[in-house]
C-alpha atoms as a PDB file:
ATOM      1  CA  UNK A   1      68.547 115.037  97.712  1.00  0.00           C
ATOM      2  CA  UNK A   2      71.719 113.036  98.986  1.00  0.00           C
ATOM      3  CA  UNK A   3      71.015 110.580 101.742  1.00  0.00           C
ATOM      4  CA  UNK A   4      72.944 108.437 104.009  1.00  0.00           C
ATOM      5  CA  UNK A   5      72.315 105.085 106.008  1.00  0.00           C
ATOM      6  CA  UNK A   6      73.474 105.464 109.534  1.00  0.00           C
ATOM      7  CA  UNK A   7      73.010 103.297 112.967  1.00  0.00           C
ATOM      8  CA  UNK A   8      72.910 104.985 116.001  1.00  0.00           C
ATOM      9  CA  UNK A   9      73.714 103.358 118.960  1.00  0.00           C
ATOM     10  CA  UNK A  10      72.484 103.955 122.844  1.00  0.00           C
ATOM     11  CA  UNK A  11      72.638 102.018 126.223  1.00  0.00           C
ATOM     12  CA  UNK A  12      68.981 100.061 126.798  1.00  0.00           C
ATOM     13  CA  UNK A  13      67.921 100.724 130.096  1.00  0.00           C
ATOM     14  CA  UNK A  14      64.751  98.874 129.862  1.00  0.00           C
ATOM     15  CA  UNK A  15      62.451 100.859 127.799  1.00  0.00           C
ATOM     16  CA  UNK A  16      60.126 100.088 125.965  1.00  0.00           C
ATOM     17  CA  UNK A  17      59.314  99.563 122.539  1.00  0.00           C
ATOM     18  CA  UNK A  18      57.549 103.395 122.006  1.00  0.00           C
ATOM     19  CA  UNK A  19      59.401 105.216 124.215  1.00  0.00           C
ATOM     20  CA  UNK A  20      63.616 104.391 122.641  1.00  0.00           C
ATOM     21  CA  UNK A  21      61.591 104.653 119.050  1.00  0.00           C
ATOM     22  CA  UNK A  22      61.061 108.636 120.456  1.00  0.00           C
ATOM     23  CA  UNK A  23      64.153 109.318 122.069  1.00  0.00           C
ATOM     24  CA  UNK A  24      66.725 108.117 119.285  1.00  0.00           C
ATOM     25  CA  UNK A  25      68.699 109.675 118.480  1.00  0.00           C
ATOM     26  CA  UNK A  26      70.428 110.832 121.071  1.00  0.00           C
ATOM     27  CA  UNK A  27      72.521 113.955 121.269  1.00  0.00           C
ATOM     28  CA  UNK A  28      75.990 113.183 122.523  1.00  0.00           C
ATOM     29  CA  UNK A  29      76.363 116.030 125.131  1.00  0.00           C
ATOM     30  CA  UNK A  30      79.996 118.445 124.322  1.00  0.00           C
ATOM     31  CA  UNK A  31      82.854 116.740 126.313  1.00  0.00           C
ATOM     32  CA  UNK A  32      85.123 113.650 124.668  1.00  0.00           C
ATOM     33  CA  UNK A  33      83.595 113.366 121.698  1.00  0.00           C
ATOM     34  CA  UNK A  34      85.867 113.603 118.238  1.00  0.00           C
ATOM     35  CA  UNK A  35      83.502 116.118 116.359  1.00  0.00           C
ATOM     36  CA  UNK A  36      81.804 117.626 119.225  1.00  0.00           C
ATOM     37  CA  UNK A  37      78.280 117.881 120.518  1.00  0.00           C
ATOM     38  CA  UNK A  38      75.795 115.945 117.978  1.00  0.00           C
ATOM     39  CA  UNK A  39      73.982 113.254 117.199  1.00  0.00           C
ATOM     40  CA  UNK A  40      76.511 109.910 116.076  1.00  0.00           C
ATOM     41  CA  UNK A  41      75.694 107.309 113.680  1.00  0.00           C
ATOM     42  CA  UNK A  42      78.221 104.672 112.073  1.00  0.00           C
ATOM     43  CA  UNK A  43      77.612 105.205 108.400  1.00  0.00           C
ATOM     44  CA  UNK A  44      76.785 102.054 105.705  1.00  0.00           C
ATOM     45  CA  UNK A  45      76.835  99.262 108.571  1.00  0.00           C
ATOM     46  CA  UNK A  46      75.666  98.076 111.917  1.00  0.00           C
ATOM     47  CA  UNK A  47      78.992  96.756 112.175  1.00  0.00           C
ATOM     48  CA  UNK A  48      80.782  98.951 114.707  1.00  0.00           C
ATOM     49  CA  UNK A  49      77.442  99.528 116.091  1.00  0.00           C
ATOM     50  CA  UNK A  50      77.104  96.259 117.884  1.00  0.00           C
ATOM     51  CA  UNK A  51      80.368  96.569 119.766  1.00  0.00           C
ATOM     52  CA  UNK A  52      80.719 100.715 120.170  1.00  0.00           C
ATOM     53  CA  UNK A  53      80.848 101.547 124.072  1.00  0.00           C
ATOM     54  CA  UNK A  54      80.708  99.051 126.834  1.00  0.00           C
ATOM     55  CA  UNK A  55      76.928  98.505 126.544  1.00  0.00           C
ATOM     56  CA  UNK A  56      75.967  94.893 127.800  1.00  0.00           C
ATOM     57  CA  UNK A  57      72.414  95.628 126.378  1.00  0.00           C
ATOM     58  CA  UNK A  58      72.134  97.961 123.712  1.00  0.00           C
ATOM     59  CA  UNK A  59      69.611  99.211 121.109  1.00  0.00           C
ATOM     60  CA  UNK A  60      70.536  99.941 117.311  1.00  0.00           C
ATOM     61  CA  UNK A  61      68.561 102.241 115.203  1.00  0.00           C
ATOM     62  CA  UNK A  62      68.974 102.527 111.244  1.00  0.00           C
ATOM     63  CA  UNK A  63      67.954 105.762 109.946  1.00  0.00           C
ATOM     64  CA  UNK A  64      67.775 107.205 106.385  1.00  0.00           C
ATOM     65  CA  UNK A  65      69.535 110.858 106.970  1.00  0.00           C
ATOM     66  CA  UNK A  66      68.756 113.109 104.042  1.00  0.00           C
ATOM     67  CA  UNK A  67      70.504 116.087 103.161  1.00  0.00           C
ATOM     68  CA  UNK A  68      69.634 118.806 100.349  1.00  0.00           C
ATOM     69  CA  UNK A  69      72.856 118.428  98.514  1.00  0.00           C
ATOM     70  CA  UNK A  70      76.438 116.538  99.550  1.00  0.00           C
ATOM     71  CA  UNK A  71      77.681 119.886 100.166  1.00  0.00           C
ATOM     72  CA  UNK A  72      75.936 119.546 103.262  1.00  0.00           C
ATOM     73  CA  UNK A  73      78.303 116.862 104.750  1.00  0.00           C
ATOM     74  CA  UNK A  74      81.854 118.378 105.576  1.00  0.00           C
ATOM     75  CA  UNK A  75      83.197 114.694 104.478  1.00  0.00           C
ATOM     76  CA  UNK A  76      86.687 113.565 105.270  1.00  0.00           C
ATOM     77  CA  UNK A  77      86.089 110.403 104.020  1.00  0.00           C
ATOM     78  CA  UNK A  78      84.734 110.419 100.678  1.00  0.00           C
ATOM     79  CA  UNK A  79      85.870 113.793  99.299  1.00  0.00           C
ATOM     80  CA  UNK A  80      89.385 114.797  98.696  1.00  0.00           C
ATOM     81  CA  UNK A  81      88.923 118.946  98.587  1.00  0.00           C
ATOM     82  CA  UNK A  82      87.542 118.491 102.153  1.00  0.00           C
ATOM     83  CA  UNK A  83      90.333 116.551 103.141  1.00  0.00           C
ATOM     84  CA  UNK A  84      93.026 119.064 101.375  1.00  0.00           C
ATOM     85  CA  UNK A  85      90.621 122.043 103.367  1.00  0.00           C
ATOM     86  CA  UNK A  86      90.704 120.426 106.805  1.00  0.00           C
ATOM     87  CA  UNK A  87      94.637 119.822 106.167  1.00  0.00           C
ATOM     88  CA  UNK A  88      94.908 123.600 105.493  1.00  0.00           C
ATOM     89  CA  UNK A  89      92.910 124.687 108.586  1.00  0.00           C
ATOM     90  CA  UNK A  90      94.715 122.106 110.594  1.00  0.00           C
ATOM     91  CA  UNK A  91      98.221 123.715 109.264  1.00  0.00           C
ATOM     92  CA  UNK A  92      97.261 127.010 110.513  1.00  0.00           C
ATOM     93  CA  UNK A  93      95.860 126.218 113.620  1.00  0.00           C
ATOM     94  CA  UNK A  94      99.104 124.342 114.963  1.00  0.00           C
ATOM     95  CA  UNK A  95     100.873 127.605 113.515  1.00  0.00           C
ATOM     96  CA  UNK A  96      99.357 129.936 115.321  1.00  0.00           C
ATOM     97  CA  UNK A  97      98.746 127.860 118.787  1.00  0.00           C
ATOM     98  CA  UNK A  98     101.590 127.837 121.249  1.00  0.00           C
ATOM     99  CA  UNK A  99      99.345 124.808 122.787  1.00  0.00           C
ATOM    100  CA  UNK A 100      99.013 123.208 119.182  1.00  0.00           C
ATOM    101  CA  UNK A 101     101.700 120.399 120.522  1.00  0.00           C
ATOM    102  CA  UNK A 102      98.411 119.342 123.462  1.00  0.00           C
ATOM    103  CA  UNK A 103      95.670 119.199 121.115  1.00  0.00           C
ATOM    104  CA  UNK A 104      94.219 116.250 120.028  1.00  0.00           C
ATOM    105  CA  UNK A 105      91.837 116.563 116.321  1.00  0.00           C
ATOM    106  CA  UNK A 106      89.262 116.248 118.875  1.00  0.00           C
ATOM    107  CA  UNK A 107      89.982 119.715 119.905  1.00  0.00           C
ATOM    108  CA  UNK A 108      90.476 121.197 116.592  1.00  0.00           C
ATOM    109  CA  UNK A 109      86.889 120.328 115.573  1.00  0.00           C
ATOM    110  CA  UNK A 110      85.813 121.852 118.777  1.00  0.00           C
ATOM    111  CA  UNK A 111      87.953 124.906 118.087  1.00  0.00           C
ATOM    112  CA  UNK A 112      86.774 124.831 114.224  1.00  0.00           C
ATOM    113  CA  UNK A 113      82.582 124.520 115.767  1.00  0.00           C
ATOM    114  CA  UNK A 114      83.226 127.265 118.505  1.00  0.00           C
ATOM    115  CA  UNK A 115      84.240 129.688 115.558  1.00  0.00           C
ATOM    116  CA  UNK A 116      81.631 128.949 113.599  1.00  0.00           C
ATOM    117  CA  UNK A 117      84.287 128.086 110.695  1.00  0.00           C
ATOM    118  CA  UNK A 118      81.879 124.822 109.906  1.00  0.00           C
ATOM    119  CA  UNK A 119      78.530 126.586 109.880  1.00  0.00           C
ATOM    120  CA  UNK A 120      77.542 125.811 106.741  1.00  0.00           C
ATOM    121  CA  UNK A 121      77.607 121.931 107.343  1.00  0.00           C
ATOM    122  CA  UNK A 122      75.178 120.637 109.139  1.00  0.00           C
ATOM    123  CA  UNK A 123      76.893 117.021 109.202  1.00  0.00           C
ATOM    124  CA  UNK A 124      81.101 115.976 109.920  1.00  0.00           C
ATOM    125  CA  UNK A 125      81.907 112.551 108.092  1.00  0.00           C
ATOM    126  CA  UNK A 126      84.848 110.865 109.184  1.00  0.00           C
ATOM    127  CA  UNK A 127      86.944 107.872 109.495  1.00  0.00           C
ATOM    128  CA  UNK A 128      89.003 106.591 112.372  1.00  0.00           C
ATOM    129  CA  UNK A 129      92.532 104.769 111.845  1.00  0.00           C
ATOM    130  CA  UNK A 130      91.000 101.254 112.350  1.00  0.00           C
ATOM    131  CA  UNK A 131      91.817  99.140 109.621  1.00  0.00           C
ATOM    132  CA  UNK A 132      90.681  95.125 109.937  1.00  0.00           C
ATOM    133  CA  UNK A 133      92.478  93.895 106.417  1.00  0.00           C
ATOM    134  CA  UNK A 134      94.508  95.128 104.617  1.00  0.00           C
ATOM    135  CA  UNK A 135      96.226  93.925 101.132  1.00  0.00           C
ATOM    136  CA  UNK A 136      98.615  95.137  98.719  1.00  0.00           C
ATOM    137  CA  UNK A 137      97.753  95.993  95.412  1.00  0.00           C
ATOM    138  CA  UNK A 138     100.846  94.996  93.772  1.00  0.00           C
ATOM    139  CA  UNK A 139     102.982  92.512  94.968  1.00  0.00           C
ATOM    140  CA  UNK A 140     106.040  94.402  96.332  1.00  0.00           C
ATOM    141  CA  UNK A 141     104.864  97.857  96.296  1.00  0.00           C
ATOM    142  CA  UNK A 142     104.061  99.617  99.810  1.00  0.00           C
ATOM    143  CA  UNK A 143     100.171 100.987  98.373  1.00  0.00           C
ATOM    144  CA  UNK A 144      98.036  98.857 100.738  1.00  0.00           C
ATOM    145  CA  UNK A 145      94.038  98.501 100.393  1.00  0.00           C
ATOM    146  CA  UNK A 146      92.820  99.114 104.144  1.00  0.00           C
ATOM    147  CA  UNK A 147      89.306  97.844 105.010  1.00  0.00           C
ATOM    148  CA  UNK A 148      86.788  97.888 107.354  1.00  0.00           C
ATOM    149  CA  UNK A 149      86.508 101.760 107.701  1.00  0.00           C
ATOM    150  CA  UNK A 150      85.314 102.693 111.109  1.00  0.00           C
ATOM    151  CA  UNK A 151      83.198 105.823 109.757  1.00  0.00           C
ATOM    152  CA  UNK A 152      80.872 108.076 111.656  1.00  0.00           C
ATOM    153  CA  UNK A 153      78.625 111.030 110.788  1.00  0.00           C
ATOM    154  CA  UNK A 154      78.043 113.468 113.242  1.00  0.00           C
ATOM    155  CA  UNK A 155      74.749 115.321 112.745  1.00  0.00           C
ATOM    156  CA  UNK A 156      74.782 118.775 114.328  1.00  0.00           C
ATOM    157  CA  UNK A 157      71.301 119.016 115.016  1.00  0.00           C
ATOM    158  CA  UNK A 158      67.755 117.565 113.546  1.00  0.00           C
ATOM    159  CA  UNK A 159      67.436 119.629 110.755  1.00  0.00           C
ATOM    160  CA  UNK A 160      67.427 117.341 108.225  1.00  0.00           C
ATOM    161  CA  UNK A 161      65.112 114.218 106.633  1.00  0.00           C
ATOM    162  CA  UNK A 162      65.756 111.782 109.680  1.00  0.00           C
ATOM    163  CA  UNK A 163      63.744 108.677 108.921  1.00  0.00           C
ATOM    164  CA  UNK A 164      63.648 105.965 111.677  1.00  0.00           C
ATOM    165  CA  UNK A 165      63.764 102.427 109.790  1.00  0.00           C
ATOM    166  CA  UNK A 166      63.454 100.281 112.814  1.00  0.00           C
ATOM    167  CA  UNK A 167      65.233  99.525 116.088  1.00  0.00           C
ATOM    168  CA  UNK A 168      66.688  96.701 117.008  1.00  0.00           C
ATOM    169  CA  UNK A 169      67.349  95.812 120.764  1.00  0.00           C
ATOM    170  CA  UNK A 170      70.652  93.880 120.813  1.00  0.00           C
ATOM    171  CA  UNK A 171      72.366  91.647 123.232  1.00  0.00           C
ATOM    172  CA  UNK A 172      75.889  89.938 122.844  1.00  0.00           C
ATOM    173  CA  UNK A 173      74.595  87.820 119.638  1.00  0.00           C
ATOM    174  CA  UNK A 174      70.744  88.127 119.547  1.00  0.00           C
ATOM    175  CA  UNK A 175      68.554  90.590 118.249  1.00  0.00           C
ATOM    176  CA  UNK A 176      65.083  91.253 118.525  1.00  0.00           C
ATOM    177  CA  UNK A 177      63.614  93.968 116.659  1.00  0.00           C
ATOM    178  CA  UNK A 178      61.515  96.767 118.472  1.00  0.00           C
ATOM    179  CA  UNK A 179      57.407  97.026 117.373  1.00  0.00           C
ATOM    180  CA  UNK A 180      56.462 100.071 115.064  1.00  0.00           C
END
């Protein structure tokens, strides 16, 4: 079993304690989102998800998301052959679209989900360009050390070990956590 820690975030629009701790996570519905229809968690921290969206009031869940094996996760993060694949696939898709120079990655996972060329992941990990610190290794040498990742798993559907951990309901800087 291979397991990740992710918080999902969603818009509290007063319910209460039972009813969010039944309706996370949410499915992000097809249109704007990087990896496509799913269900979003920011992996490791709750970091990003206290400030994702323009929530005033917001509720974060942490969930345990267990998978049979890693092979399970396409990951562009942590694994380099899935990088070096998605590289590939990206290299022939702009090669053979005549609208390659209009498409965002956005649309290339789309296009990738459509033809079922990711069916046998049932989770995308990635990481967006959004570095907080960074610092050189070596003095005078350009290799930098980039840090905080902003990194996301998108879970394609509930077919998995999803264990809810707790909820938290958050507001600007306090937190009160939601009743089992």
């Amino acid at each position: 079993m291979f397991s990740i820690i992710g918080f999902h975030t969603c818009e509290d629009r007063g319910e209460t304690d039972e009813e969010i701790r039944t309706k996370v996570p949410i499915k992000s519905k097809p249109h704007n989102q990087w990896f496509g229809e799913g269900y979003y968690f920011w992996t490791d921290s709750d970091r990003f998800a206290k400030s994702w969206g323009s929530y005033e009031k917001r509720f974060i869940s942490k969930f345990q998301i267990g998978f049979a094996n890693q092979n399970d996760v396409f990951d562009l993060v942590g694994n380099a052959s899935h990088q070096e694949e998605f590289n590939e696939m990206l290299k022939l898709i702009t090669e053979k679209n005549q609208n390659a120079d209009k498409m965002d990655i956005s649309s290339v996972f789309y296009f990738l989900r459509e033809h079922n060329i990711l069916s046998q992941y049932k989770a995308i990990k990635g990481c967006g360009n959004c570095y907080s610190v960074k610092g050189c290794f070596i003095n005078g040498k350009k290799e930098q050390l980039m840090f905080v990742n902003r990194i996301q798993l998108c879970l394609f559907d509930k077919n998995v070990a999803l264990t809810l951990e707790n909820v938290i309901r958050h507001k600007e800087d306090s937190y009160e956590y939601v009743q089992s």
